[in-house]
C-alpha atoms as a PDB file:
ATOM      1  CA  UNK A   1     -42.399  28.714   3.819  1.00  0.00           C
ATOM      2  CA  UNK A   2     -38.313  29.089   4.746  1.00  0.00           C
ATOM      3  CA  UNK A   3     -35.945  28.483   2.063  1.00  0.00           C
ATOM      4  CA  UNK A   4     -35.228  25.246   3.567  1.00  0.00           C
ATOM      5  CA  UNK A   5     -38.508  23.666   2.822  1.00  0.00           C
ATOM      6  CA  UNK A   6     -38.781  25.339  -0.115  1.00  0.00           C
ATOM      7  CA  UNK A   7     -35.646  23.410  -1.312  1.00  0.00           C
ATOM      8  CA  UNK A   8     -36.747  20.037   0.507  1.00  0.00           C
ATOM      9  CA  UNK A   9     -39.580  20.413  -1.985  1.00  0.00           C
ATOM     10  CA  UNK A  10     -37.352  20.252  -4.639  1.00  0.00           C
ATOM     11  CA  UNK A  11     -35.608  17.477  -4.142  1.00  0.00           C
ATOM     12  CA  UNK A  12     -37.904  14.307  -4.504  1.00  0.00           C
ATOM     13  CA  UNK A  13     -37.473  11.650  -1.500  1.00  0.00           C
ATOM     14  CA  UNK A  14     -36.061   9.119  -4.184  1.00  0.00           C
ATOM     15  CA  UNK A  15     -33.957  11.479  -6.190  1.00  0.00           C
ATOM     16  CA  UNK A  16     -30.604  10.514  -4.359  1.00  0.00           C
ATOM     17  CA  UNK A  17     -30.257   6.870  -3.232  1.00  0.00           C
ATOM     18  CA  UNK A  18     -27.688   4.833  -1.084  1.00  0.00           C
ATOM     19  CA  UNK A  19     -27.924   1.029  -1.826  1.00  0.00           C
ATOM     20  CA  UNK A  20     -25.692  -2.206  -1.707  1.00  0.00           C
ATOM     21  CA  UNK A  21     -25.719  -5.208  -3.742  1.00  0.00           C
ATOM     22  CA  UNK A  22     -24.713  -8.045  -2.585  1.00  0.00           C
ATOM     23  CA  UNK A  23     -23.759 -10.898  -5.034  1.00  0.00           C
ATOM     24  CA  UNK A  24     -24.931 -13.578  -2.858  1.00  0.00           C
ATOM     25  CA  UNK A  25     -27.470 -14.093   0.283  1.00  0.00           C
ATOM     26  CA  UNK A  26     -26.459 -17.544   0.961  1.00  0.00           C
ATOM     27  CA  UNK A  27     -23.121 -18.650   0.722  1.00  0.00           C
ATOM     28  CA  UNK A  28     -20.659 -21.755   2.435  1.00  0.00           C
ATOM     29  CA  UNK A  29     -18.435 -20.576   5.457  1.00  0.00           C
ATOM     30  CA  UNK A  30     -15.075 -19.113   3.570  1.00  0.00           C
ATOM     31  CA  UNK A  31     -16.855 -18.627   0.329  1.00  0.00           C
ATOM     32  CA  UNK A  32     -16.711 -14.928  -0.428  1.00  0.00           C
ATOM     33  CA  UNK A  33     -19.299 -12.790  -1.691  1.00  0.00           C
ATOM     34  CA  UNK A  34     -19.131  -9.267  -3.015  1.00  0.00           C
ATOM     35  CA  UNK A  35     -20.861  -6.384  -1.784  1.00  0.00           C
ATOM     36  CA  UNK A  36     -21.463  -2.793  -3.742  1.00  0.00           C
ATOM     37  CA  UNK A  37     -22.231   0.171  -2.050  1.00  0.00           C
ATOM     38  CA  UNK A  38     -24.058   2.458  -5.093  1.00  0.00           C
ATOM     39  CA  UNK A  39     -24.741   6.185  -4.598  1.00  0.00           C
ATOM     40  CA  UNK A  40     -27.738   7.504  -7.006  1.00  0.00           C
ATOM     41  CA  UNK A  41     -28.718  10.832  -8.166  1.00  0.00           C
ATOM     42  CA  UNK A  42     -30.637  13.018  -9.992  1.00  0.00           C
ATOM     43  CA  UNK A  43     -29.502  16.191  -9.030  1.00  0.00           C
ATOM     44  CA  UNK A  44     -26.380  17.553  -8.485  1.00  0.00           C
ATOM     45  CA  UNK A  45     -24.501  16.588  -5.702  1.00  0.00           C
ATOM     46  CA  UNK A  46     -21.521  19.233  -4.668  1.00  0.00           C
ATOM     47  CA  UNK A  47     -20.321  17.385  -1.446  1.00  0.00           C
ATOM     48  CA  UNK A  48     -20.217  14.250   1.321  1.00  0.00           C
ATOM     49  CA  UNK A  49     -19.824  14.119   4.888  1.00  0.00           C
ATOM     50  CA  UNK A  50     -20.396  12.025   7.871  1.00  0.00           C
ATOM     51  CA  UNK A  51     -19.557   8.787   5.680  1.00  0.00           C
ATOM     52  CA  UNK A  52     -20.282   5.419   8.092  1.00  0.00           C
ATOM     53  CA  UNK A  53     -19.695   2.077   6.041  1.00  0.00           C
ATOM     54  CA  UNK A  54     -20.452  -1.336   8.320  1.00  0.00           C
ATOM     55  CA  UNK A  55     -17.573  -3.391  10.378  1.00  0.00           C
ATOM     56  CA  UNK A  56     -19.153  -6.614   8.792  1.00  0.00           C
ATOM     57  CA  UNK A  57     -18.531  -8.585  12.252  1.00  0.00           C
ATOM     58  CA  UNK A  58     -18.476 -11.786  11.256  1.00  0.00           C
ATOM     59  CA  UNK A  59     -16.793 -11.499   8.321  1.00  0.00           C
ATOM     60  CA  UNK A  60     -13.134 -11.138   6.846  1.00  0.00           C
ATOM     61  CA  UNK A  61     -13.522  -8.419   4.400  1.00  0.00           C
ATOM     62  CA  UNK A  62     -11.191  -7.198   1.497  1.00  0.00           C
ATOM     63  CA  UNK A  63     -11.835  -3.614  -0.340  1.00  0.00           C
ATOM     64  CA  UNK A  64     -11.799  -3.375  -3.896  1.00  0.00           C
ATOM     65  CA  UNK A  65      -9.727  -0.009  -5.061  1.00  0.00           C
ATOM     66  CA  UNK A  66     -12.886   1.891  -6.284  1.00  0.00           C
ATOM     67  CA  UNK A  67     -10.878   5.480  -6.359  1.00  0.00           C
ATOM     68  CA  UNK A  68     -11.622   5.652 -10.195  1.00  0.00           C
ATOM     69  CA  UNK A  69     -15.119   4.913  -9.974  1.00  0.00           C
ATOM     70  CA  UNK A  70     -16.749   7.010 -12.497  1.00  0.00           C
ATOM     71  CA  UNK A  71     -20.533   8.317 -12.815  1.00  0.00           C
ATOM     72  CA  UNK A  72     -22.984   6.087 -14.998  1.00  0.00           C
ATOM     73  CA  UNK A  73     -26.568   6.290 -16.274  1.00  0.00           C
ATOM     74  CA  UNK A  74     -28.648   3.808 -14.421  1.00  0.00           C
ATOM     75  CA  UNK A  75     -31.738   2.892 -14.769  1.00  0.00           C
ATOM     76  CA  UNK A  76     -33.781   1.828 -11.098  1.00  0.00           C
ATOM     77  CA  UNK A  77     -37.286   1.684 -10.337  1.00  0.00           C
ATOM     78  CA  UNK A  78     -38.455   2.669 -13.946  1.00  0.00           C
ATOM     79  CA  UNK A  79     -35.873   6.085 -13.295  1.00  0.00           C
ATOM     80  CA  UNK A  80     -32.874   7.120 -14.692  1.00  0.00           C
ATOM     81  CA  UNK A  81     -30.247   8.083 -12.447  1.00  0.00           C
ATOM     82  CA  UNK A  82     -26.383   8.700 -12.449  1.00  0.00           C
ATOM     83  CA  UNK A  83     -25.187   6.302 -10.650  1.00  0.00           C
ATOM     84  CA  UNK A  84     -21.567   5.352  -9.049  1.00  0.00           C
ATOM     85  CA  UNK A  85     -19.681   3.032  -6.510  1.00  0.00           C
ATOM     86  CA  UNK A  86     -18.685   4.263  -3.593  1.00  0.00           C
ATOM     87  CA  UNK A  87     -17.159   1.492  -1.822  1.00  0.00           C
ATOM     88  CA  UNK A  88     -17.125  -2.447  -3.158  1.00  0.00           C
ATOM     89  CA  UNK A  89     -15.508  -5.094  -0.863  1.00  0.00           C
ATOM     90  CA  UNK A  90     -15.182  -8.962  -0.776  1.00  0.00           C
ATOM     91  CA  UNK A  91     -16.689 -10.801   2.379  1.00  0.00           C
ATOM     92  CA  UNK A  92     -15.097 -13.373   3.708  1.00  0.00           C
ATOM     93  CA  UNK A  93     -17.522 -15.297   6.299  1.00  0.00           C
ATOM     94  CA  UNK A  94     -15.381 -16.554   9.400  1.00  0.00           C
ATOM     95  CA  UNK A  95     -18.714 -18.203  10.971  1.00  0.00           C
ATOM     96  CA  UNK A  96     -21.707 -19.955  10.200  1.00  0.00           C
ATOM     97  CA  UNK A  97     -25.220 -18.744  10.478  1.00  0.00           C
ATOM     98  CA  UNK A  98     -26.517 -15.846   9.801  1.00  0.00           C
ATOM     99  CA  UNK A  99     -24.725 -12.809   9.453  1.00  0.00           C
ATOM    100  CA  UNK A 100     -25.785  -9.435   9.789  1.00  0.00           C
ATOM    101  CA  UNK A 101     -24.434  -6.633   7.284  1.00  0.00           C
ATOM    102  CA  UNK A 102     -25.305  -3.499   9.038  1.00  0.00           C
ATOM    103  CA  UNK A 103     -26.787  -0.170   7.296  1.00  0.00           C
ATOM    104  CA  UNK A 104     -24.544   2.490   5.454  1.00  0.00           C
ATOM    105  CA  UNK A 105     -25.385   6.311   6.070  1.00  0.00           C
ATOM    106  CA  UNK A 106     -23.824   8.955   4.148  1.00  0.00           C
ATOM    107  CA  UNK A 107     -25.003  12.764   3.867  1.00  0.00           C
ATOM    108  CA  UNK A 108     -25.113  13.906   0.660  1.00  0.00           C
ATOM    109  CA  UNK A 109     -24.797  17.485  -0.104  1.00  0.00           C
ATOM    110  CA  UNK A 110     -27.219  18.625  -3.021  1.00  0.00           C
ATOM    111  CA  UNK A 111     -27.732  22.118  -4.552  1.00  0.00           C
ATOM    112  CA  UNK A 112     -30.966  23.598  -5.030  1.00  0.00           C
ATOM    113  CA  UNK A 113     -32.001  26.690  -7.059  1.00  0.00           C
ATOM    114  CA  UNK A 114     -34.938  28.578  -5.070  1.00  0.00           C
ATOM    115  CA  UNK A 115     -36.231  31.494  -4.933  1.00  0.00           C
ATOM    116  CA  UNK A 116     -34.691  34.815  -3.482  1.00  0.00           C
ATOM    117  CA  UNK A 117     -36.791  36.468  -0.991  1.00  0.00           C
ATOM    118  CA  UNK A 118     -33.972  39.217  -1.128  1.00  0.00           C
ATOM    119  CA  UNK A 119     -33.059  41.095  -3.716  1.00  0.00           C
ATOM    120  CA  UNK A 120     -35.786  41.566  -5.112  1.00  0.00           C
ATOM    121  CA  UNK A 121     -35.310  44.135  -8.716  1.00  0.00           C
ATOM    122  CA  UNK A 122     -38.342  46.265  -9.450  1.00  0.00           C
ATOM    123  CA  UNK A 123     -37.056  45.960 -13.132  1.00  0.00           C
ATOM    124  CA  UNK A 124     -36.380  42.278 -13.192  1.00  0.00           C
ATOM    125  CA  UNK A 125     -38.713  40.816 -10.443  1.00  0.00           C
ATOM    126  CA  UNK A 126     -37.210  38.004  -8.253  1.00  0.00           C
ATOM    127  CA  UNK A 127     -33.792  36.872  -8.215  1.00  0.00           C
ATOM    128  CA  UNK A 128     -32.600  32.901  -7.673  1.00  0.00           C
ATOM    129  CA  UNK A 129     -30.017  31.923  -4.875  1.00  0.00           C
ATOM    130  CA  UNK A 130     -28.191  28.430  -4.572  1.00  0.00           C
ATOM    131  CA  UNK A 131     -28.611  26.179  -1.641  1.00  0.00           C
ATOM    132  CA  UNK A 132     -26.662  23.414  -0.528  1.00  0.00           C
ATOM    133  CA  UNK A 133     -29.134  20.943   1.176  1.00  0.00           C
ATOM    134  CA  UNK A 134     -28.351  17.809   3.421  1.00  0.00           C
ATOM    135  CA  UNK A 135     -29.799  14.349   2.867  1.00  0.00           C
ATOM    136  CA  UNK A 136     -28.877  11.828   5.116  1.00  0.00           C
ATOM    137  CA  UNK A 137     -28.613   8.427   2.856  1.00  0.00           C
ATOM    138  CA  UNK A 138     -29.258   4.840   4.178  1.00  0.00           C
ATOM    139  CA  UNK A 139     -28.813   1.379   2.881  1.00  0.00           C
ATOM    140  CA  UNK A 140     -31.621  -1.296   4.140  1.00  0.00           C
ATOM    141  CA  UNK A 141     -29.474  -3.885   6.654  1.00  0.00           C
ATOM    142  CA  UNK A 142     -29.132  -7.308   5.242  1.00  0.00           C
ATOM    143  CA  UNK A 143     -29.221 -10.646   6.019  1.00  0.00           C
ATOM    144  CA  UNK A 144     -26.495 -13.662   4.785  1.00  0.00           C
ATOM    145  CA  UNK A 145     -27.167 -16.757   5.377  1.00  0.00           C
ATOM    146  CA  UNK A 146     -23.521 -18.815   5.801  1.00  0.00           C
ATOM    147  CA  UNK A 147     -24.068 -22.470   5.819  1.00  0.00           C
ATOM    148  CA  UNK A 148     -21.406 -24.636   7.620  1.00  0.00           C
ATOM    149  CA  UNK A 149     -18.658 -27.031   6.055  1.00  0.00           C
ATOM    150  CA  UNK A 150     -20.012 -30.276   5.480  1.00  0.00           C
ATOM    151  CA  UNK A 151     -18.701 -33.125   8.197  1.00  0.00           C
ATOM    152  CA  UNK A 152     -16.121 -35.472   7.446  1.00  0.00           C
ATOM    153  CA  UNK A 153     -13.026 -33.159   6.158  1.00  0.00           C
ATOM    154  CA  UNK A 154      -9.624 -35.057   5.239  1.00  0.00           C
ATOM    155  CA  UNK A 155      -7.209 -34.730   7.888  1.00  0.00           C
ATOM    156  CA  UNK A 156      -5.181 -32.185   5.328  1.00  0.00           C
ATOM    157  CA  UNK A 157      -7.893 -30.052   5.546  1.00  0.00           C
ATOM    158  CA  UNK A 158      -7.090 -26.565   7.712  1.00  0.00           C
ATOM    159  CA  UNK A 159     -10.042 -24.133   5.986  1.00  0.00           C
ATOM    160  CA  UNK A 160      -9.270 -23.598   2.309  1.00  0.00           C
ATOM    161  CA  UNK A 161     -12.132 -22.400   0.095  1.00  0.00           C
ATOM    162  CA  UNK A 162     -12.167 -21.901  -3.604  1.00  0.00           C
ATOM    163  CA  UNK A 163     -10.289 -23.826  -6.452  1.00  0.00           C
ATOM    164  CA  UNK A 164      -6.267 -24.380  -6.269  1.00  0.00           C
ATOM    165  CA  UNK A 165      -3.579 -26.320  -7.391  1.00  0.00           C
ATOM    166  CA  UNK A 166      -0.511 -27.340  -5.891  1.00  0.00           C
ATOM    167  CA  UNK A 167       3.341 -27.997  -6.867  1.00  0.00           C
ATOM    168  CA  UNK A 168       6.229 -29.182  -4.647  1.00  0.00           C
ATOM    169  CA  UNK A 169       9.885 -29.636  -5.315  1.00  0.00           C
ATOM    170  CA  UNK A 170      12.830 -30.019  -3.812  1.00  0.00           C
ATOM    171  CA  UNK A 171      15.854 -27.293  -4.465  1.00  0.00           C
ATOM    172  CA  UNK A 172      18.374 -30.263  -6.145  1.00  0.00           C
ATOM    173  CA  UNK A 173      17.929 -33.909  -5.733  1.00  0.00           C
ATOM    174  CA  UNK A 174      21.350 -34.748  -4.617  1.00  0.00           C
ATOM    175  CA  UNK A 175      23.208 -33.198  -1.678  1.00  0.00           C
ATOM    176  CA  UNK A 176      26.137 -33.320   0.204  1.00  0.00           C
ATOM    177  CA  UNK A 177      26.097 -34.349   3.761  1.00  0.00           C
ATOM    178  CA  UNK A 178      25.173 -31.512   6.141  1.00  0.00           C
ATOM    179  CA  UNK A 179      24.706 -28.940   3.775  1.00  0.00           C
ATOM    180  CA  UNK A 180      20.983 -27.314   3.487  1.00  0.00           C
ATOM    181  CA  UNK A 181      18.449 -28.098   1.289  1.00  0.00           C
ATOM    182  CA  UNK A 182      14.744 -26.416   0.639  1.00  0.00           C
ATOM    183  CA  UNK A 183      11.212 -27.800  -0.179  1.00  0.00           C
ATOM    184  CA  UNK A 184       9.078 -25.751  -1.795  1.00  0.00           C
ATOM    185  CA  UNK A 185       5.031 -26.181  -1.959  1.00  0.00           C
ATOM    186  CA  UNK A 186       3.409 -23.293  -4.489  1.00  0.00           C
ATOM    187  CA  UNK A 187      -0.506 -23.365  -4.128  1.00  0.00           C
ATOM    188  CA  UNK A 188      -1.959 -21.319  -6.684  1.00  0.00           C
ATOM    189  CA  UNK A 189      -5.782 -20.612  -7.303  1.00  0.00           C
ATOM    190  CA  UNK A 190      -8.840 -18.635  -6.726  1.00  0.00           C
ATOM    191  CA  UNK A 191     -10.029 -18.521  -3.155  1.00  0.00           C
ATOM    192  CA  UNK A 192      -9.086 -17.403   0.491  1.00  0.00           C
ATOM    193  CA  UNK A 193      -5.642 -17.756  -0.302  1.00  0.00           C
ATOM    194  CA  UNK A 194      -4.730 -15.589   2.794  1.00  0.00           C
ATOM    195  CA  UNK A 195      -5.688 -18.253   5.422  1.00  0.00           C
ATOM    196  CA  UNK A 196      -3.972 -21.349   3.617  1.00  0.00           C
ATOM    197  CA  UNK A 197      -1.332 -22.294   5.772  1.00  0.00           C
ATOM    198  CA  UNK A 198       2.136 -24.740   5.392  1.00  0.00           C
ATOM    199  CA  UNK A 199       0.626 -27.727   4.698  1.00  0.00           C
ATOM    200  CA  UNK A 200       2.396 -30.519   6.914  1.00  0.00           C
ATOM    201  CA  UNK A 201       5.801 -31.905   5.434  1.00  0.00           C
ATOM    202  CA  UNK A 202       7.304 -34.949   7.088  1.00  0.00           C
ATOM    203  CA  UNK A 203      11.169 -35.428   6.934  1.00  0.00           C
ATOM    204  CA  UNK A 204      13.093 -38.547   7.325  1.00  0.00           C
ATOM    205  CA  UNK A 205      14.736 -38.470  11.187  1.00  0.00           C
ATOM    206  CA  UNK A 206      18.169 -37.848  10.278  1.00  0.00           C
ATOM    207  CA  UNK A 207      16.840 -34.549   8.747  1.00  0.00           C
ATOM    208  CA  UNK A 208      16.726 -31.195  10.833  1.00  0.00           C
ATOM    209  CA  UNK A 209      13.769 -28.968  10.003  1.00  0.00           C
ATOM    210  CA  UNK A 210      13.598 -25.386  10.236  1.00  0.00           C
ATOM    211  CA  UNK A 211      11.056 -22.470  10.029  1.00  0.00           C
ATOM    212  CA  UNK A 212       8.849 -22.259   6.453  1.00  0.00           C
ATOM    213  CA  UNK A 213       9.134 -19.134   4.864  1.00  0.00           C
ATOM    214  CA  UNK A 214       5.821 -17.613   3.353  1.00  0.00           C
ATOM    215  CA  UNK A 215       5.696 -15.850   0.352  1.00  0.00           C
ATOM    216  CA  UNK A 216       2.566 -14.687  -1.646  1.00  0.00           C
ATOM    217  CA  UNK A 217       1.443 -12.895  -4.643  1.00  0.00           C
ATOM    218  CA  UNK A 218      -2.198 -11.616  -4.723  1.00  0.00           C
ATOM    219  CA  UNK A 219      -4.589  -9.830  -6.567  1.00  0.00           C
ATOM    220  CA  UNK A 220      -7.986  -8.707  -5.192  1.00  0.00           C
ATOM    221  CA  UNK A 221     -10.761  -8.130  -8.107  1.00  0.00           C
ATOM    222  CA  UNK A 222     -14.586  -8.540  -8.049  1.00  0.00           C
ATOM    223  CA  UNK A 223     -14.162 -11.349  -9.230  1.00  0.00           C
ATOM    224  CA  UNK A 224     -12.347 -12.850  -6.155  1.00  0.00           C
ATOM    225  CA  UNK A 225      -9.007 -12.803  -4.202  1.00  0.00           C
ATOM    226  CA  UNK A 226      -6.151 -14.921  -6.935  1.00  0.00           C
ATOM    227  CA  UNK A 227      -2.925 -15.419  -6.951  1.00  0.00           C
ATOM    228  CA  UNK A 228      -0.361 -17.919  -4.865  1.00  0.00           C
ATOM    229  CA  UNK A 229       0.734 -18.497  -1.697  1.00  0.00           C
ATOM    230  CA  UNK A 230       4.119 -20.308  -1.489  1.00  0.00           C
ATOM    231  CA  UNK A 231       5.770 -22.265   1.323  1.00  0.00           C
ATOM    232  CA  UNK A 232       9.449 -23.251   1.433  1.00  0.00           C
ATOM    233  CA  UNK A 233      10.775 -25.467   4.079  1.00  0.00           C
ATOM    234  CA  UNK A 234      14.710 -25.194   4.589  1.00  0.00           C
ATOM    235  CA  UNK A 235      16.301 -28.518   6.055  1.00  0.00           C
ATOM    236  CA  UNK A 236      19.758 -29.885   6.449  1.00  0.00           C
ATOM    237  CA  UNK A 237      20.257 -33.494   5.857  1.00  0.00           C
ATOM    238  CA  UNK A 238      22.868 -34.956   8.722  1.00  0.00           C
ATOM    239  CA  UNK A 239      23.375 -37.975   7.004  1.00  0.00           C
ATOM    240  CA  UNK A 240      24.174 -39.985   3.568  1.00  0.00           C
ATOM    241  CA  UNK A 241      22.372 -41.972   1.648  1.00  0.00           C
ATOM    242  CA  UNK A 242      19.009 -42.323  -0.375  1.00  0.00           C
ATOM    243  CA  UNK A 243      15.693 -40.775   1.026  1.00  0.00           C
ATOM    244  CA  UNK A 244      12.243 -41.216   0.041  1.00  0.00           C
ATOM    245  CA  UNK A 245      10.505 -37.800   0.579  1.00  0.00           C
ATOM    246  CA  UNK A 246       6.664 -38.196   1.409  1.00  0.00           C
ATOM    247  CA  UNK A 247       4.095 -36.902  -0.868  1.00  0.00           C
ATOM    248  CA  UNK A 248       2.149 -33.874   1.107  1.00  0.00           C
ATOM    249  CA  UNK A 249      -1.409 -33.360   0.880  1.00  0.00           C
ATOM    250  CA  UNK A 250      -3.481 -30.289   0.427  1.00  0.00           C
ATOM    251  CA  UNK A 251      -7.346 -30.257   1.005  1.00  0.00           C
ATOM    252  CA  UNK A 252      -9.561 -27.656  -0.157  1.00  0.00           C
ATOM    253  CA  UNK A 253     -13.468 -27.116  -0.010  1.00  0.00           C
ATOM    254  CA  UNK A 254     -14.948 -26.506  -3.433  1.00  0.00           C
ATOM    255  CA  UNK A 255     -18.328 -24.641  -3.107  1.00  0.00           C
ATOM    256  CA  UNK A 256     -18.786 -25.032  -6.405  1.00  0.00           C
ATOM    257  CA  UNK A 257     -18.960 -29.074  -6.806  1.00  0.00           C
ATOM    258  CA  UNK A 258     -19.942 -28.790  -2.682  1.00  0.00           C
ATOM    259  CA  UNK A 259     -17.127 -31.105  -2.104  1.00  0.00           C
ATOM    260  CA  UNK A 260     -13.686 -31.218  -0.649  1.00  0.00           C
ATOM    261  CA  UNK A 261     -10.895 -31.894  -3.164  1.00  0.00           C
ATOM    262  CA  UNK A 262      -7.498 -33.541  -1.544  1.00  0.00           C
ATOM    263  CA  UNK A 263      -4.340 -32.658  -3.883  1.00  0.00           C
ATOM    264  CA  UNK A 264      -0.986 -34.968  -3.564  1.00  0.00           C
ATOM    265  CA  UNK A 265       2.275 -33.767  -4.318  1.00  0.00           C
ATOM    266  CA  UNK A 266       4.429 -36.588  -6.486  1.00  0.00           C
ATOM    267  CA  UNK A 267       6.793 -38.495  -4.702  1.00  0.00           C
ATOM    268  CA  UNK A 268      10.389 -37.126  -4.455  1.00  0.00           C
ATOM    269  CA  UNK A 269      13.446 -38.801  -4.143  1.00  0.00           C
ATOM    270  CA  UNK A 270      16.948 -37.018  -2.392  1.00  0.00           C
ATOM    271  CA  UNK A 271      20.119 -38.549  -2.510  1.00  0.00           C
ATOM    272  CA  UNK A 272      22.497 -37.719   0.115  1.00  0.00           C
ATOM    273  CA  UNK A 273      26.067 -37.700  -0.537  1.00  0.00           C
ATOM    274  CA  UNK A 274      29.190 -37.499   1.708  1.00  0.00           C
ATOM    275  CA  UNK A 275      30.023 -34.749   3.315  1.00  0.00           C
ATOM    276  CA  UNK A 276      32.722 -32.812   1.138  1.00  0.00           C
ATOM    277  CA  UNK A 277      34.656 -32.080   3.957  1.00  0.00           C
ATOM    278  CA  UNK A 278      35.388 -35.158   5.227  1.00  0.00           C
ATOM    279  CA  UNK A 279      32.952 -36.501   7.794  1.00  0.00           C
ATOM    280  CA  UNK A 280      34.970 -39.587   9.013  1.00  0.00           C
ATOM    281  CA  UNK A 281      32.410 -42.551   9.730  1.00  0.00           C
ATOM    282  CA  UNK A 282      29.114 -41.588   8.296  1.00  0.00           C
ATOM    283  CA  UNK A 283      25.748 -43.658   9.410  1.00  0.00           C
ATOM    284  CA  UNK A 284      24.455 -43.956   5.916  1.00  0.00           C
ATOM    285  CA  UNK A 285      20.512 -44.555   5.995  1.00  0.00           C
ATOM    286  CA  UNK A 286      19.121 -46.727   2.773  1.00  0.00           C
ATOM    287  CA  UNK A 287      15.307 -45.538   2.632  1.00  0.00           C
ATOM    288  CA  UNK A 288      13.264 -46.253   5.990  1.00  0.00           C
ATOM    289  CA  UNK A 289      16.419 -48.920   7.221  1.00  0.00           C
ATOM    290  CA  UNK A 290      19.846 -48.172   8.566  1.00  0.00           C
ATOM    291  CA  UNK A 291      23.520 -49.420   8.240  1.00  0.00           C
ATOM    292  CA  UNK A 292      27.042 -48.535   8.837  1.00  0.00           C
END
């Protein structure tokens, strides 16, 4: 027998493990789920290489820091193993169907005791020698079902999932007469908050709009991707008088109540007052109506 077999023999076929739990096999399009990659031993492990993880087509995916992922007892299959996470991600489904997440393979490096065929002490009889084995590690594939939106979104709907809420307000409620203004929409919740976009705001005519500046604060936990995504629309109002701004609307799915949920921002009102340096004969605009 060559050392190598002898040390294959030592090393049971389930004493080190790759496997990935998923937290959901069926989930809605944009609904994330969370998948653990778990490396288990029972012997000791000095080393890794040739470390493939899958490109989860299909899906938007967002890794979980797992750098201080420690070594656990486990107990699988009736065994007790030491157990820790290797990589852990959130899945974001861009499609419906089913989706494919492809095997893992990493070779582990274990070290065996066997034997010394050299060496060999007339006084003490055999000596031992270390080897470092290779095991190449697999996770099964796996199979998510993603089920599609159901028909019949509101109009305000552009692909939110998850649970938010939304405020808007305006950066004063009285201006001067060509001087800039902002409105500011802050959606904050629990979801794919990276994909919400502006949600439409209509001005009154005499208004000129200009490009909405994104900002965001995120965390990414097992739990989910939270946090707030916040949209601020800068405008300068040409003309005086009293405006009515128009309530926006943000829809969001909710997988959890399998319905979509359609928030309104309150009604704000801007008043617009001459210009301050003197803008000889201003058109001033009551409301939706006009007169000089």
């Amino acid at each position: 027998k060559s050392i190598e077999e002898e040390a294959q023999g030592q090393i049971a076929k389930d004493d080190l493990l790759l496997r990935v739990h998923i937290s959901k096999q069926s989930v809605f399009k944009g609904e994330p789920l969370l998948a653990t990659f778990k490396l288990y031993r029972r012997v000791a492990i000095v080393g890794y290489e040739d470390i493939k993880f899958p490109s989860f087509n299909g899906f938007w995916t967002q890794d979980i820091d797992v750098s201080n992922a420690m070594w656990q007892r486990e107990t699988l299959n009736g065994k007790v193993y030491e157990s820790t996470v290797v990589k852990e991600c959130l899945l974001y489904p861009q499609q419906a169907g089913t989706l494919v997440i492809e095997p893992a393979t990493i070779t582990a490096i274990a070290q065996v005791i066997v034997q010394s065929r050299r060496n060999i002490d007339p006084f003490f009889g055999g000596g031992h020698e270390v080897y470092n084995l290779r095991r190449k590690l697999q996770t099964p594939r796996v199979n998510i079902t993603v089920k599609e939106l159901p028909a019949g979104a509101p109009a305000s709907f552009t692909g939110a999932v998850g649970k938010f809420s939304m405020e808007a307000s305006l950066s004063a409620d009285q201006l001067a007469a060509n001087s800039a203004g902002t409105f500011t929409v802050k959606i904050t919740g629990q979801g794919n908050l990276p994909f919400i976009q502006a949600p439409k705001l209509t001005l009154p005519a005499s208004f000129e709009q200009y490009n909405v500046k994104t900002t965001e604060s995120i965390n990414t936990s097992a739990s989910g991707i939270s946090g707030y995504r916040q949209f601020e629309y800068p405008f300068i109002a040409r003309a005086e008088g009293a405006y009515d701004i128009e309530p926006i609307e943000f829809t969001y799915f909710d997988p959890q109540r399998v319905q979509y949920v359609t928030l309104k921002s309150k009604p704000l009102t801007l008043e617009i007052t001459p210009d301050a340096r003197g803008g000889g004969d201003a058109v001033v605009m009551q409301g939706r109506g006009m007169s000089k």
